[in-house]
Protein backbone atom coordinates (compact mmCIF):
# COMPACT_ATOMS: atom_id res chain seq x y z
CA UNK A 1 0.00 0.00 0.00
CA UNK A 2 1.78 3.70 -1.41
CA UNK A 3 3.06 5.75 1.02
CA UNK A 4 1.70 8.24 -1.13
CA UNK A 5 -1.91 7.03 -0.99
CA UNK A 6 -2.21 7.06 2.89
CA UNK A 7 -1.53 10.50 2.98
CA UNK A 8 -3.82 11.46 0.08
CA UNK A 9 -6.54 8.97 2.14
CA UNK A 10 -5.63 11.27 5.76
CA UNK A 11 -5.32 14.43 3.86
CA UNK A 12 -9.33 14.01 2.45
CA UNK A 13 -10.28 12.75 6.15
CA UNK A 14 -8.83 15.62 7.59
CA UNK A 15 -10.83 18.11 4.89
CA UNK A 16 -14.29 15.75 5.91
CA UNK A 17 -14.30 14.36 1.95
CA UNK A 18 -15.86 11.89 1.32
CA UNK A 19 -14.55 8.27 0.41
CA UNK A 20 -16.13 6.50 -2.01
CA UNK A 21 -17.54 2.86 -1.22
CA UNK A 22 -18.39 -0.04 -3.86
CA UNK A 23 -21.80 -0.17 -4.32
CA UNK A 24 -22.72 2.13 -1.23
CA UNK A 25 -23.09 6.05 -1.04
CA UNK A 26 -20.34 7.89 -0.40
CA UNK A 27 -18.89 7.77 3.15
CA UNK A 28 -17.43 10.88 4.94
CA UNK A 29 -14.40 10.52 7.17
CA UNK A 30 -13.85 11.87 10.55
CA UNK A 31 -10.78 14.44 11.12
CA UNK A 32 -7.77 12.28 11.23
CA UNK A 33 -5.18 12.76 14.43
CA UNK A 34 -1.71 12.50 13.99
CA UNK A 35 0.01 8.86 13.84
CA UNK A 36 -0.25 8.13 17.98
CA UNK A 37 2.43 6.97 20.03
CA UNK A 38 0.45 5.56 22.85
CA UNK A 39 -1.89 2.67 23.57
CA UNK A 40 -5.00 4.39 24.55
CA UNK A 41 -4.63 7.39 22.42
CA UNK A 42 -4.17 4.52 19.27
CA UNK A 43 -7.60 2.63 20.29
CA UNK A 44 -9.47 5.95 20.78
CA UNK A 45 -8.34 6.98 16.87
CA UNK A 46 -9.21 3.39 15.51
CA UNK A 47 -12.51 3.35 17.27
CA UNK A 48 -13.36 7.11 15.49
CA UNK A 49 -12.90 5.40 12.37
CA UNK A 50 -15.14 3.77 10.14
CA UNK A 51 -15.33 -0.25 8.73
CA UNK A 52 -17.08 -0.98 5.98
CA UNK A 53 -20.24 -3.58 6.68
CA UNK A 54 -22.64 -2.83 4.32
CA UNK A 55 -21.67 -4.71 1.01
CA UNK A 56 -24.66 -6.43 -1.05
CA UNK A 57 -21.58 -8.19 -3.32
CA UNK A 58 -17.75 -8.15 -3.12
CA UNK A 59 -15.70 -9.89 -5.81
CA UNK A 60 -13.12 -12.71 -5.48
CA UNK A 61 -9.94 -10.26 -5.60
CA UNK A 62 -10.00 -6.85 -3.89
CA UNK A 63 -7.93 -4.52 -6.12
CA UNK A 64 -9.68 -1.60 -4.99
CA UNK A 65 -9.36 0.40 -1.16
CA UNK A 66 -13.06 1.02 -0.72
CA UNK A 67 -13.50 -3.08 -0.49
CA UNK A 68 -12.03 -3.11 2.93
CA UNK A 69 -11.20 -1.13 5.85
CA UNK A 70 -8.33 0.84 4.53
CA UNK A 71 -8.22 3.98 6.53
CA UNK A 72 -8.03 1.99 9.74
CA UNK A 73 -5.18 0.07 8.66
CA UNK A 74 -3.43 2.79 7.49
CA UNK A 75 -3.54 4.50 10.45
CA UNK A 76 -2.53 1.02 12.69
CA UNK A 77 0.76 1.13 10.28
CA UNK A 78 1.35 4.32 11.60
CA UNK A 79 1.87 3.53 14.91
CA UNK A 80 4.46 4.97 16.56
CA UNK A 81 4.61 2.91 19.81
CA UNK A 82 7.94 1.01 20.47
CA UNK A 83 6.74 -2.53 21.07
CA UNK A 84 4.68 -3.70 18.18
CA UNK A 85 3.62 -7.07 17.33
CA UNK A 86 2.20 -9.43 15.25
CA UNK A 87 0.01 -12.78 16.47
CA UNK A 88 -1.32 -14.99 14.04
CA UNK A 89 -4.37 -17.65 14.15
CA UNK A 90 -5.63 -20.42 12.18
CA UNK A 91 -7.73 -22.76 14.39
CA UNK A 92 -10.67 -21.57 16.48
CA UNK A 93 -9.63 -23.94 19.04
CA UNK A 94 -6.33 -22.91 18.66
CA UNK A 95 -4.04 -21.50 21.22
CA UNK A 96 -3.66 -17.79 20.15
CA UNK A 97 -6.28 -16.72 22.53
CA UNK A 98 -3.93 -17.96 25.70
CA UNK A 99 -0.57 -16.98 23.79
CA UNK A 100 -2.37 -13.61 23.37
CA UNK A 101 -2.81 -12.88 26.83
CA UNK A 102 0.45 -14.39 27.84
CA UNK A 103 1.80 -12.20 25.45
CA UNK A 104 0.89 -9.22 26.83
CA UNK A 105 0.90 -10.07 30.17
CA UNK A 106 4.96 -10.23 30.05
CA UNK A 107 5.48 -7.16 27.90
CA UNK A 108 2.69 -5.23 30.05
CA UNK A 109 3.64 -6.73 33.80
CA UNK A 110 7.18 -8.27 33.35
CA UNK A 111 9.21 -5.90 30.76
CA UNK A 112 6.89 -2.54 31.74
CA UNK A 113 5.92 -2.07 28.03
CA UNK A 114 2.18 -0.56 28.83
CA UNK A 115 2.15 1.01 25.36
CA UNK A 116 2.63 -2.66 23.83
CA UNK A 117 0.82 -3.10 20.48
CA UNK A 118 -0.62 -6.44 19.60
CA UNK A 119 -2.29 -6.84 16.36
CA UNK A 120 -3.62 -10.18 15.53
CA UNK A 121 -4.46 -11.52 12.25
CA UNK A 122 -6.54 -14.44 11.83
CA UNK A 123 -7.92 -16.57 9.17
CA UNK A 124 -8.92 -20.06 8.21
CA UNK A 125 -11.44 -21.73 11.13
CA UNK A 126 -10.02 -18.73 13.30
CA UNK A 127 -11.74 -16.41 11.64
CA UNK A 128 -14.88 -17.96 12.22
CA UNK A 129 -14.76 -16.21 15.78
CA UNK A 130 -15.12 -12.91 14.39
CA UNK A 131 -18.45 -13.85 13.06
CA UNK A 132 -21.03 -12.45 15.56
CA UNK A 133 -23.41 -15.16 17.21
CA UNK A 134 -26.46 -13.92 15.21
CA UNK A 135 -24.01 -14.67 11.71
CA UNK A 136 -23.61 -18.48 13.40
CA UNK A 137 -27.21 -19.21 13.28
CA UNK A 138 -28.11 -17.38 10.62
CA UNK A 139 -25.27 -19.12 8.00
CA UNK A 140 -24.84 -22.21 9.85
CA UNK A 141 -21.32 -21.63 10.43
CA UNK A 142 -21.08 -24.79 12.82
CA UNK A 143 -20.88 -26.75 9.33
CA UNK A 144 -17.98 -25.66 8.92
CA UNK A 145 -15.80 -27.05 11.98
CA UNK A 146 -15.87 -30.28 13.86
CA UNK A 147 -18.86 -31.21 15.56
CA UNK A 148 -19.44 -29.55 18.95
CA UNK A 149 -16.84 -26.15 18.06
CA UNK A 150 -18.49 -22.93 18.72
CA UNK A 151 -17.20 -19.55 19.13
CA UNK A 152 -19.17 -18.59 22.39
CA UNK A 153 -16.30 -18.57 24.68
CA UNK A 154 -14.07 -16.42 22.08
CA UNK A 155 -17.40 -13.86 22.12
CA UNK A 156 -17.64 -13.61 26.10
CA UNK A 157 -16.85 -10.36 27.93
CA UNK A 158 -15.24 -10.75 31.30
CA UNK A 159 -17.22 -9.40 34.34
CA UNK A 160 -15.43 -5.80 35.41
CA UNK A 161 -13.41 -6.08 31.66
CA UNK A 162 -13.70 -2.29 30.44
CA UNK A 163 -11.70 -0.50 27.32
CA UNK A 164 -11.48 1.81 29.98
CA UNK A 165 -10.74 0.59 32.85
CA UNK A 166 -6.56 0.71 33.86
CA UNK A 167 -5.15 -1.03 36.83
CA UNK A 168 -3.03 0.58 39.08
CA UNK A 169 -0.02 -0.26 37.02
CA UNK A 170 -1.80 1.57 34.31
CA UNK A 171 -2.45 -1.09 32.03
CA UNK A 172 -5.66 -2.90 31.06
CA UNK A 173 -6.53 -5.86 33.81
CA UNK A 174 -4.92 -9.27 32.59
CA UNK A 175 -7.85 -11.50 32.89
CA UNK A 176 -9.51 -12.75 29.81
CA UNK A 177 -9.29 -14.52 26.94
CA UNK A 178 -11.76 -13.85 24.90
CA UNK A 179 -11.97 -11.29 22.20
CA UNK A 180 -13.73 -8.78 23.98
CA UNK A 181 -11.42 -8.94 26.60
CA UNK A 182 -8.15 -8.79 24.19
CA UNK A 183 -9.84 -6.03 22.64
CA UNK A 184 -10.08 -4.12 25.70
CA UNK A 185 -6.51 -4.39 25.97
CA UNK A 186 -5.78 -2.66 23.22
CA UNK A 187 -5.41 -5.89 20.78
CA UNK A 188 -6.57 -5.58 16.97
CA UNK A 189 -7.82 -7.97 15.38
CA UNK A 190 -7.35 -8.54 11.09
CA UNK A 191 -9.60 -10.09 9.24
CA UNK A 192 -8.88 -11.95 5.94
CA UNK A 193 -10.72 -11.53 3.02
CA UNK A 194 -9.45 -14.83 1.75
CA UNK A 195 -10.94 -16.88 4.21
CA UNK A 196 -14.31 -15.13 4.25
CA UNK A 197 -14.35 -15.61 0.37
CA UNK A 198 -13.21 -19.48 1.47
CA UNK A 199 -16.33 -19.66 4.35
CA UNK A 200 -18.80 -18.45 1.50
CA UNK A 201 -17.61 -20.98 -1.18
CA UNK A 202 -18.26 -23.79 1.21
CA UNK A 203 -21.21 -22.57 2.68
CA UNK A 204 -22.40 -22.99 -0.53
CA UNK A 205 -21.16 -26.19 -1.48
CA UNK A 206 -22.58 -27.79 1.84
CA UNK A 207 -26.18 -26.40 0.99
CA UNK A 208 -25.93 -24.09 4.34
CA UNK A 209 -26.79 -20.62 4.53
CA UNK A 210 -29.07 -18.50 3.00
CA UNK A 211 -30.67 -20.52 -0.45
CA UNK A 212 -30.02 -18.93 -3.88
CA UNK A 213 -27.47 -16.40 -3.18
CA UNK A 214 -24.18 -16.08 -4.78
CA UNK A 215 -20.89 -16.22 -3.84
CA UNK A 216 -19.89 -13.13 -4.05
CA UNK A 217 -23.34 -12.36 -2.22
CA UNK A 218 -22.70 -14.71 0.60
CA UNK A 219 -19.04 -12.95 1.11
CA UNK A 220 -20.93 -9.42 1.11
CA UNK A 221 -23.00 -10.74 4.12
CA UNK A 222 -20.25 -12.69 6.05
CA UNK A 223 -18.01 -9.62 5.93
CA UNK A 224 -21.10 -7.76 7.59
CA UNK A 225 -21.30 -9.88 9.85
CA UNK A 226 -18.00 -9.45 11.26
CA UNK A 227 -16.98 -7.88 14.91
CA UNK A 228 -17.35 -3.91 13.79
CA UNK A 229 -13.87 -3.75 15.80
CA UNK A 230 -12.12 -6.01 13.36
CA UNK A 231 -10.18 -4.16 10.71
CA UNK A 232 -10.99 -6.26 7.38
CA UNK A 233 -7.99 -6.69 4.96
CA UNK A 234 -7.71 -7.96 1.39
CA UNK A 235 -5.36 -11.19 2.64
CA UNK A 236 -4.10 -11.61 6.18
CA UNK A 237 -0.70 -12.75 4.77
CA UNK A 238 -0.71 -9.58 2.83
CA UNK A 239 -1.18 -7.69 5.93
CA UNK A 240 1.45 -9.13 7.72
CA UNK A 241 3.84 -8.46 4.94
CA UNK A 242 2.56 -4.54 5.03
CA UNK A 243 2.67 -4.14 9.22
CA UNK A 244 6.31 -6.00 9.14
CA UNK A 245 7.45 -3.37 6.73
CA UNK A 246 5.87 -0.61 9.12
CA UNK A 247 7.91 -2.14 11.64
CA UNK A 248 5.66 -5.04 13.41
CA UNK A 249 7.17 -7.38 14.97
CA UNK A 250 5.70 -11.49 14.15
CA UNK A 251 5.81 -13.48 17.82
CA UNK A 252 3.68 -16.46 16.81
């Protein structure tokens, strides 16, 4: 992604222009801050700006920066915080929810990193946790892992778990492992357009989901359906080529 095209996206935030969307009307931008050095100040910019999650089709290949969440990632390469990382998952009964928290735990508790930027980028079954619960019955997502997997626990928000709520080491508490809670620490989560295009196909192919709609319908209304946190990318694998540029670091 051009250097040259972030600061072209910023500059028309900053101005209140308006960003044109695939198939939607034209969206306008809030005023965008300054690339942020800290934690908090980081979340409070990524939660001012906008995801797209109101497609009616998106194609196979996303050549195009209205078909995902562009400004948001921009602005997460911009980080200027010292300690930033990259997490990866492929399994939603994976680990990466306890190496997540372990994670941070050390850099936050151990090495006094409170600033400590986690971004993690999942795809495959993982992804399938981004999917609110409403998407699981509606599309019959439990097709599509082994019998008895559900994302419930991965959706749960920890009793006294706030986004703004700082212990008196001043960083987020470091119970939880859900997404809710990582997200309240400050995590980000990626999501691949790959694997929602992959979820659609066999959706399809298994008969589940909504009857008579397309593939490139289906994806549309997946990618709705995903955690309005979640900062949707063409290809997670992209991604982590882009933020490893911008300086991320890859831990698992």
């Amino acid at each position: 992604m051009a250097l040259d095209r972030r600061k072209l996206l910023l500059a028309a935030a900053s101005l209140g222009m308006a960003a044109p969307v695939s198939g939607l009307a034209a969206t306008v931008l809030p005023p965008t801050p300054a690339p942020q050095n800290g934690l908090s100040d980081m979340s409070r910019l990524l939660a001012s700006l906008p995801r797209r999650r109101q497609f009616t089709t998106v194609p196979r290949l996303l050549d195009h920066p209205d078909l995902w969440d562009d400004v948001a990632f921009d602005a997460l390469l911009a980080y200027r915080g010292q300690q930033k990382m990259i997490g990866t998952g492929t399994s939603l009964a994976g680990n990466w929810p306890s190496e997540a928290q372990n994670l941070l735990n050390s850099e936050i508790f151990s090495f006094v990193h409170p600033d400590a930027l986690l971004v993690m980028a999942l795809w495959g079954e993982a992804q399938l946790a981004l999917y609110n619960e409403a998407a699981w019955s509606h599309f019959d997502l439990a097709r599509l892992v082994a019998p008895g997997q559900t994302a419930s626990p991965l959706h749960q928000t920890p009793a006294g778990t706030s986004r703004h709520h700082q212990d008196e080491q001043g960083a987020y508490g470091a119970a939880g492992r859900s997404i809710p809670a990582l997200q309240a620490r400050g995590v980000v989560f990626l999501a691949c357009h790959n694997a929602i295009w992959a979820h659609a196909g066999r959706l399809i192919a298994l008969g589940a989901g909504p009857a008579g709609l397309s593939q490139e319908q289906l994806a549309a209304e997946l990618t709705n359906a995903l955690d309005p946190r979640a900062i949707v990318t063409p290809s997670a694998l992209g991604a982590l080529a882009e933020l490893q540029q911008a300086g991320f670091s890859r831990i698992f």
